[in-house]
Protein backbone atom coordinates (compact mmCIF):
# COMPACT_ATOMS: atom_id res chain seq x y z
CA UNK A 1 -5.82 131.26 -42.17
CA UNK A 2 -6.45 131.78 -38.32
CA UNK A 3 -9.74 133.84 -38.63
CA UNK A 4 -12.49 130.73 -39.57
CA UNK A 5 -15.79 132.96 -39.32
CA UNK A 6 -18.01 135.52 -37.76
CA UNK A 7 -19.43 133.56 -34.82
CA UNK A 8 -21.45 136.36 -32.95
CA UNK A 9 -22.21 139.65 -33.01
CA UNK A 10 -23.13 142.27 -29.85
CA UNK A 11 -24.77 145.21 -29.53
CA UNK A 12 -25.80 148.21 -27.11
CA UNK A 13 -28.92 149.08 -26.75
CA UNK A 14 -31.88 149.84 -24.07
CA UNK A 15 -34.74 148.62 -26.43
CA UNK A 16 -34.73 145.12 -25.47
CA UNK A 17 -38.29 144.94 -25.89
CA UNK A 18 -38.22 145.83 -29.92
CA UNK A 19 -35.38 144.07 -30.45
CA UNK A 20 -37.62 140.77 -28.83
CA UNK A 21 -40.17 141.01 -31.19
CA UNK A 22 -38.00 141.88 -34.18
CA UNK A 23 -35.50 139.19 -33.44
CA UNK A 24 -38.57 136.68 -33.06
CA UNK A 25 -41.56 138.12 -35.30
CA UNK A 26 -39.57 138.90 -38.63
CA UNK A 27 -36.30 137.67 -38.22
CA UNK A 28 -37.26 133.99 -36.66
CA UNK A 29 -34.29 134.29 -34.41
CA UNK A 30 -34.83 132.55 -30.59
CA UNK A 31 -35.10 134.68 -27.80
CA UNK A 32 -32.52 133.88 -24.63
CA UNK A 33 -33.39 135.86 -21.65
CA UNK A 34 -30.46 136.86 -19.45
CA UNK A 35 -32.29 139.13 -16.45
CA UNK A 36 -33.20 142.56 -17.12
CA UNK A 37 -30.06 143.92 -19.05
CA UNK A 38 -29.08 140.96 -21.42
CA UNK A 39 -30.86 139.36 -24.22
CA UNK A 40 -29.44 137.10 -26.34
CA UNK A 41 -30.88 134.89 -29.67
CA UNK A 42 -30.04 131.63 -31.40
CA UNK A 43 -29.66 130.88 -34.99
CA UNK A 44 -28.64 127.56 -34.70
CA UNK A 45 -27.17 125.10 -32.14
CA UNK A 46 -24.82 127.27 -31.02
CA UNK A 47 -25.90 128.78 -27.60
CA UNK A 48 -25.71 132.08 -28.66
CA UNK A 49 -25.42 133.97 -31.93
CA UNK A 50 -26.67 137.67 -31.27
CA UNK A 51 -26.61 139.60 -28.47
CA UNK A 52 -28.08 142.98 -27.20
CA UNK A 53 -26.67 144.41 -23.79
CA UNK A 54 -28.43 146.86 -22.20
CA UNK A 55 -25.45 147.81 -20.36
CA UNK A 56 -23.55 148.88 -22.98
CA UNK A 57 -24.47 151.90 -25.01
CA UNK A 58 -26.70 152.64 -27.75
CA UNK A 59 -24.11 152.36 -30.64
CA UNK A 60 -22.14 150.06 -29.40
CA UNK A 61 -21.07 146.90 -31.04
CA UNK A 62 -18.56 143.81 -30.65
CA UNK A 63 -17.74 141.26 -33.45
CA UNK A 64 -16.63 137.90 -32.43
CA UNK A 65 -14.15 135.63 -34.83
CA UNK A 66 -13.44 132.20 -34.63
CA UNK A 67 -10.50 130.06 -34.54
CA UNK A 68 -9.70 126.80 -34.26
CA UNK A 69 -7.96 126.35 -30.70
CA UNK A 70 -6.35 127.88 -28.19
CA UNK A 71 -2.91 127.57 -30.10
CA UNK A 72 -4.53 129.27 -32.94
CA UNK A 73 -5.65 131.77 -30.67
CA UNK A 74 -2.43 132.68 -28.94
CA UNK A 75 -0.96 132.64 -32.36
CA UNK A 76 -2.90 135.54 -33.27
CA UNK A 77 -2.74 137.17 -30.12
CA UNK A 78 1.23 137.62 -30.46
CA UNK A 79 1.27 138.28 -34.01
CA UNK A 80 -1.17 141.46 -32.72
CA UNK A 81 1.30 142.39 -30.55
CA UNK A 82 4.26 142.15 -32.58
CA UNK A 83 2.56 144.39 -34.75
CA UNK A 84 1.65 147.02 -32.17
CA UNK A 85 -1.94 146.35 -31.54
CA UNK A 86 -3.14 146.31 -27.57
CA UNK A 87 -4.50 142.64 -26.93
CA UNK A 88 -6.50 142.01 -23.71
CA UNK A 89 -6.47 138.59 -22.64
CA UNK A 90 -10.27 138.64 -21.47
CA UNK A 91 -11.41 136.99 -18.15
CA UNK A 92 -13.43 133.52 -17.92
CA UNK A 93 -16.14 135.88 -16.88
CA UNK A 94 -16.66 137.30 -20.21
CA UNK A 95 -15.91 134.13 -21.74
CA UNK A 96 -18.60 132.42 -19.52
CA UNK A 97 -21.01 135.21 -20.80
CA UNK A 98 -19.88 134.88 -24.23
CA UNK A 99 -20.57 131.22 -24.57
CA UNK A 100 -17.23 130.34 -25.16
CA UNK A 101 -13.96 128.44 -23.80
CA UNK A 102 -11.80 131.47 -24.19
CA UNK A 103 -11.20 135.09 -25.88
CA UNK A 104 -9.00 137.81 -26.50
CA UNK A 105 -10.01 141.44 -27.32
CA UNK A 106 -8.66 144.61 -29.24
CA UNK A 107 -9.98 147.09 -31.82
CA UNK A 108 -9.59 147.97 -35.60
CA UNK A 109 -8.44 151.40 -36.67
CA UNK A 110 -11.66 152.25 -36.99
CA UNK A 111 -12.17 151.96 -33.41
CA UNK A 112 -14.65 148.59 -33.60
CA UNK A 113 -13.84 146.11 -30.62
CA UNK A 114 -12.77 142.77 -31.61
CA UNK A 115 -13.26 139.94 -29.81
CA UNK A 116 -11.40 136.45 -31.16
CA UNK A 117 -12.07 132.99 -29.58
CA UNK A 118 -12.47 129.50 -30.09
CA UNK A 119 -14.62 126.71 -28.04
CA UNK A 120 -18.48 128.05 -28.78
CA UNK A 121 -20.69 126.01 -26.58
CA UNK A 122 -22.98 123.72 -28.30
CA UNK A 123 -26.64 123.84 -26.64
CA UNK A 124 -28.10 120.49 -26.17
CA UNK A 125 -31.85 121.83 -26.90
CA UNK A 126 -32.70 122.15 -30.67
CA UNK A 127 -32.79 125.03 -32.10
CA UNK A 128 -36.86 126.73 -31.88
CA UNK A 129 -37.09 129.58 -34.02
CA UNK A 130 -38.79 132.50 -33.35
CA UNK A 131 -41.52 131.81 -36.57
CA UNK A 132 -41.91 129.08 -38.89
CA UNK A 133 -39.30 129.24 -40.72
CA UNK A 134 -36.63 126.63 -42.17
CA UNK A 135 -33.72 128.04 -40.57
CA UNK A 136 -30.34 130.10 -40.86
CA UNK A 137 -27.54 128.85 -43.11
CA UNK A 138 -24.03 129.17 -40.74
CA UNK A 139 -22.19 126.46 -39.14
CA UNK A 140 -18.68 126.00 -41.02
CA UNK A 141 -19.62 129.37 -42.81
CA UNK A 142 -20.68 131.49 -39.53
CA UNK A 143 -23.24 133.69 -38.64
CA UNK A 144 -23.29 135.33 -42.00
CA UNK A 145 -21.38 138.92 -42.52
CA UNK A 146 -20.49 142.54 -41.41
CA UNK A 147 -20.28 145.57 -43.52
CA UNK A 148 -18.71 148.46 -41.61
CA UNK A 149 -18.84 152.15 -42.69
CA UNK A 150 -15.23 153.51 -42.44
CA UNK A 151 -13.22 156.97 -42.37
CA UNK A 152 -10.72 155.85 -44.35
CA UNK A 153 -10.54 152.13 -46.23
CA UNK A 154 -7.29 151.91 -46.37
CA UNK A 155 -5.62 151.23 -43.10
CA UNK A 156 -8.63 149.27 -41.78
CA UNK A 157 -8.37 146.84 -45.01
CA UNK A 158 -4.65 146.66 -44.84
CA UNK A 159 -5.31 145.18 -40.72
CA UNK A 160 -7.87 142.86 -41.79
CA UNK A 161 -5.84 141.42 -44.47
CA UNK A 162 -2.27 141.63 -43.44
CA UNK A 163 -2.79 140.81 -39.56
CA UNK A 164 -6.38 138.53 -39.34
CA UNK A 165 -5.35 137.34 -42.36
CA UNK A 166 -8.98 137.98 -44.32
CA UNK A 167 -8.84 137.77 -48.10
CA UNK A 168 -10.01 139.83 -50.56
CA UNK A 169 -13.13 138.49 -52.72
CA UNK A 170 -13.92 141.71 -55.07
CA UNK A 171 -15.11 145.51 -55.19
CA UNK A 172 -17.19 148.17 -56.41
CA UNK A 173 -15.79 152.09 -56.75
CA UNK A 174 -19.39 153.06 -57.94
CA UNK A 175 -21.97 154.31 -56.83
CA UNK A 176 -20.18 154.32 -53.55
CA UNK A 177 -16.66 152.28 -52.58
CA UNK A 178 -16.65 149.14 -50.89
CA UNK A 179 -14.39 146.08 -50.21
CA UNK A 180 -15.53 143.27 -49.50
CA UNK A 181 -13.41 140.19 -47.90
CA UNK A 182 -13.79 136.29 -47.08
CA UNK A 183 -12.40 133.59 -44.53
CA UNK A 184 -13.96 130.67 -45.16
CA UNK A 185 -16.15 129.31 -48.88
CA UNK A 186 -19.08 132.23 -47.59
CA UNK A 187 -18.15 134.84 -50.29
CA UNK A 188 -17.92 137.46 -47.76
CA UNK A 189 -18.13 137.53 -44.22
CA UNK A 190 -16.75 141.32 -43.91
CA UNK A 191 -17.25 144.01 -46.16
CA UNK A 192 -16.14 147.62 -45.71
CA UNK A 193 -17.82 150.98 -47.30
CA UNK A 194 -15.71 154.10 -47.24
CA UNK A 195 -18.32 156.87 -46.07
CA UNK A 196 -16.28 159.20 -44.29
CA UNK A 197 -17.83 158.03 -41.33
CA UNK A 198 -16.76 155.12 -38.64
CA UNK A 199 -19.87 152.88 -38.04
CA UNK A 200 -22.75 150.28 -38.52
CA UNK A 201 -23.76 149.64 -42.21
CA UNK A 202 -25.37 145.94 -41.57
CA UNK A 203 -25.60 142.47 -40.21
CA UNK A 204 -26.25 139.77 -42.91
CA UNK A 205 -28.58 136.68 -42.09
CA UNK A 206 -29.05 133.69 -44.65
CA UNK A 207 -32.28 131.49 -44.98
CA UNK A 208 -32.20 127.95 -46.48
CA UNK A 209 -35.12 129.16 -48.35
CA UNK A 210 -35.69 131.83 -50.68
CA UNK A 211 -39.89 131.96 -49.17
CA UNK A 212 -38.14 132.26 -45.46
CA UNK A 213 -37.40 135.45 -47.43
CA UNK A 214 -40.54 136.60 -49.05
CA UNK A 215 -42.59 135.96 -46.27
CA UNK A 216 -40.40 138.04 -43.81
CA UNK A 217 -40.40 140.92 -46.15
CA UNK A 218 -44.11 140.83 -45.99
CA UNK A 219 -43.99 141.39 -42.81
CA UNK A 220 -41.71 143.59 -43.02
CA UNK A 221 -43.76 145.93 -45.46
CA UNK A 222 -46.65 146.06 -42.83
CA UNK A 223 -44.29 148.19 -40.84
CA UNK A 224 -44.03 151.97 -41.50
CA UNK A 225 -39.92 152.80 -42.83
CA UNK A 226 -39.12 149.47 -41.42
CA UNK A 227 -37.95 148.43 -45.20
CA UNK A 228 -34.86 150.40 -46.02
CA UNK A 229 -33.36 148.41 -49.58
CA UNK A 230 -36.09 146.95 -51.34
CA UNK A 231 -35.93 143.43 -52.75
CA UNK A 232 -33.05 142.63 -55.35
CA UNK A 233 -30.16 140.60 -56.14
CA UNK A 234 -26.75 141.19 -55.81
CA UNK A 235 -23.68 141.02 -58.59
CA UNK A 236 -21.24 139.58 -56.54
CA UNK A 237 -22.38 136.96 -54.01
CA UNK A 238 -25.70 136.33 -55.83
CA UNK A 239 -28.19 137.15 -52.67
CA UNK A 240 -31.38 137.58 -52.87
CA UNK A 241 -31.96 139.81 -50.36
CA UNK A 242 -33.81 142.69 -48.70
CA UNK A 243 -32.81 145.02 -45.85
CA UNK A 244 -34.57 146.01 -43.11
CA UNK A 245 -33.77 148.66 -39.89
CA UNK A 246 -33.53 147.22 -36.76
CA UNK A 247 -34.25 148.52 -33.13
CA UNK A 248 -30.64 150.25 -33.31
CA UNK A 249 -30.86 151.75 -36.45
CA UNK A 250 -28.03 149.24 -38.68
CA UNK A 251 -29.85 147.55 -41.29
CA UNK A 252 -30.42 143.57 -41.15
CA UNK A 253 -29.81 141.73 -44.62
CA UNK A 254 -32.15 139.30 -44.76
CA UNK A 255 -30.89 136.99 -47.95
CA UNK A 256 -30.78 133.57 -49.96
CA UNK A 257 -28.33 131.91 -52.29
CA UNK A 258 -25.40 133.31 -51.45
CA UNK A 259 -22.08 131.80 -53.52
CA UNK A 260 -19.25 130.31 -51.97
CA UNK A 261 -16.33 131.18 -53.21
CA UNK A 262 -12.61 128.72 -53.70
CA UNK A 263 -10.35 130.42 -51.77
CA UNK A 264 -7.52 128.31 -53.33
CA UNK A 265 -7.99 129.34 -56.68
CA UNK A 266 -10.29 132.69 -56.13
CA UNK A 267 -9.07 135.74 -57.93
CA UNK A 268 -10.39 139.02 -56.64
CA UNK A 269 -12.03 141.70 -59.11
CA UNK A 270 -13.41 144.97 -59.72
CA UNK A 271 -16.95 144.67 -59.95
CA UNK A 272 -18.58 147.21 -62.87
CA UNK A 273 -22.30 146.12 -63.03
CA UNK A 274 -22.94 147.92 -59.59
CA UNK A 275 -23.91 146.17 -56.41
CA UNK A 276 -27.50 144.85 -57.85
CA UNK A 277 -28.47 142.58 -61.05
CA UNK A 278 -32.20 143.93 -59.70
CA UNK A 279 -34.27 146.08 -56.86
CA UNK A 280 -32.09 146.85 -53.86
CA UNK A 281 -33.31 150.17 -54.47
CA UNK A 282 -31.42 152.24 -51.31
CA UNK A 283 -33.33 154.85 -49.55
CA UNK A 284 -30.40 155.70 -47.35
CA UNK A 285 -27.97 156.66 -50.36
CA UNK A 286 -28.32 160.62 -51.77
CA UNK A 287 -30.88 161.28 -54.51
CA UNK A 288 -27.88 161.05 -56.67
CA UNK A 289 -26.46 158.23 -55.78
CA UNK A 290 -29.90 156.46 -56.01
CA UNK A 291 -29.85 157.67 -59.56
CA UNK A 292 -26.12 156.64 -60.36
CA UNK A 293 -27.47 152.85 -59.02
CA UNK A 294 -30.44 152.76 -60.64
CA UNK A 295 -28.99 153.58 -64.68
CA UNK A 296 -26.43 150.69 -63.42
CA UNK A 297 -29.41 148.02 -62.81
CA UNK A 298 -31.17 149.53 -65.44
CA UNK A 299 -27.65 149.22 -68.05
CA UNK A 300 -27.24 145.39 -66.19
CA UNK A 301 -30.92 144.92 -67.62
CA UNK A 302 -30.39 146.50 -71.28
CA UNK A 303 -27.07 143.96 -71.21
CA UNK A 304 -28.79 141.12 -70.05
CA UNK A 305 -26.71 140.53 -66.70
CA UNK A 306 -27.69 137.25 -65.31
CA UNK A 307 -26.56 135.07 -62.41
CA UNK A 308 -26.71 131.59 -61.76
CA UNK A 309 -29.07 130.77 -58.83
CA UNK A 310 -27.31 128.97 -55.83
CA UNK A 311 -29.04 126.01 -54.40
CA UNK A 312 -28.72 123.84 -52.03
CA UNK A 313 -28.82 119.88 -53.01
CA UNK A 314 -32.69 119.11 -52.66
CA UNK A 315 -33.75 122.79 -52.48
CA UNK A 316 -34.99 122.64 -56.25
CA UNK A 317 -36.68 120.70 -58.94
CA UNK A 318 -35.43 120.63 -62.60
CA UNK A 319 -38.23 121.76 -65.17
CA UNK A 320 -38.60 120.17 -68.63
CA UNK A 321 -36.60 122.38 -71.21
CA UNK A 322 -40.17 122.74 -73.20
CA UNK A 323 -39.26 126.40 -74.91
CA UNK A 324 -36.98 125.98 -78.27
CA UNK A 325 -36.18 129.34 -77.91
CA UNK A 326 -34.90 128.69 -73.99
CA UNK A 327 -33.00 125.68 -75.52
CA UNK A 328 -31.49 127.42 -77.75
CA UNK A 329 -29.79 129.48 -75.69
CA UNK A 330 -28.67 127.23 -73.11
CA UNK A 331 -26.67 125.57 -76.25
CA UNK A 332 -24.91 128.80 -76.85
């Protein structure tokens, strides 16, 4: 597969100053200044993971994939053009700004720009987050994931799959339709909605800890309409999650425990129980699409939908099985 992961993410926008403290004060990101126009954040020990570019417009966005090398790269790059699609081959420039050794560029049929690359630069400072938190789960599995809204599914699916090569994990036709699609063990690192409508839906960010979680949405909740999917759990990739708005409007997923997923041996699915075990109750959706979700979390409840929780190795502590009743049913 040439696509490894999403290693950064770019975005237009003149509020640099909101975007500082959110980045910082809820998210825990770390603030790179770049003059007057440019601010960038770190996740991890990558240079740069997020940036916001005052010179571009409000609304605009650029996704950057990895790959392995530069063979990889031009790989891609004529398998593009065999196929049709326009492929700039950008200028060190851009790859200087970018943080990387080199990139190409082109867009989806939904009209989002594209940038692939390989070589991030590794920053030889640790990484100092914005609060205390205990940091962002990426490296081998990326920044986290995308979820675009689209026109039309179909054709954008069909290039992500058939010419970057992205594989399909599962999807949901209710209460809304969305695909959603992996390159590497993270269970998605795309996902697409079909709203009738070409944009933004949101950036996911993963915490090593599920309180890294609970104390940002705290904060969150101290902020008028700055919580726009309450707390919950998903049904596919198990997160824990809330979302919040950011300074440009697209929603940040702030989540733990997200499954990985063997992409040997994974078999995608249609997904029935809706997008939530629990909570994620969606205050963007239509009062009757709110209502289609919630009878599916409530039906997930009156079935007794459950999840394993997804840990890291050291990032729990076994309890004593003291409950016969608990016992019981772990024995079948």
């Amino acid at each position: 597969m040439a696509v490894q992961g999403l290693g950064y993410a770019g975005f237009g926008s003149d509020a640099l100053d909101d975007w500082r403290q959110f980045g910082t004060g809820l998210l825990g990101l770390q603030a790179i200044e770049h003059g007057n126009s440019l601010l960038a954040f770190r996740m991890d020990d990558r240079k740069q993971r997020l940036v916001i570019d005052r010179a571009l417009g409000n609304g605009s966005r650029f996704f950057g994939w990895e790959v392995t090398d530069a063979a990889a790269l031009d790989a891609l790059a004529a398998k593009l053009e065999a196929a049709g699609v326009t492929v700039t081959s950008e200028p060190q420039t851009l790859a200087d700004a970018r943080r990387v050794r080199r990139l190409i560029s082109f867009s989806d049929p939904a009209g989002n720009r594209l940038e692939v690359f390989y070589g991030a630069e590794i920053d030889d400072t640790p990484f100092r987050p914005g609060r205390n938190i205990s940091g962002f789960r990426t490296g081998p599995l990326g920044l986290g994931h995308a979820v675009l809204t689209v026109e039309n599914i179909t054709p954008v699916m069909k290039f992500y799959m058939d010419l970057l090569g992205f594989s399909l994990s599962d999807y949901i036709l209710k209460p809304f339709r969305a695909y959603f699609f992996h390159v590497n063990a993270r269970h998605h690192s795309l996902a697409l909605i079909e709203t009738g409508k070409n944009g933004m839906h949101h950036l996911m960010m993963e915490l090593f800890s599920l309180d890294d979680v609970g104390q940002a949405y705290d904060i969150a909740l101290t902020e008028e309409e700055r919580v726009t999917v309450t707390l919950g759990r998903h049904t596919n990739d198990f997160m824990t999650s809330f979302y919040c708005k950011s300074p440009s409007a697209f929603m940040i997923e702030y989540g733990w425990g997200g499954r990985e997923v063997d992409m040997k041996t994974w078999q995608a699915v249609e997904m029935f129980d809706g997008p939530s075990l629990w909570g994620h109750e969606r205050v963007w959706l239509s009062e009757k699409d709110r209502e289609i979700a919630r009878e599916m979390r409530m039906n997930a409840a009156r079935e007794g939908k459950r999840a394993p929780v997804q840990v890291l190795e050291g990032n729990y502590r076994l309890m004593e099985g003291t409950c016969p009743w608990w016992d019981g049913v772990k024995q079948g």
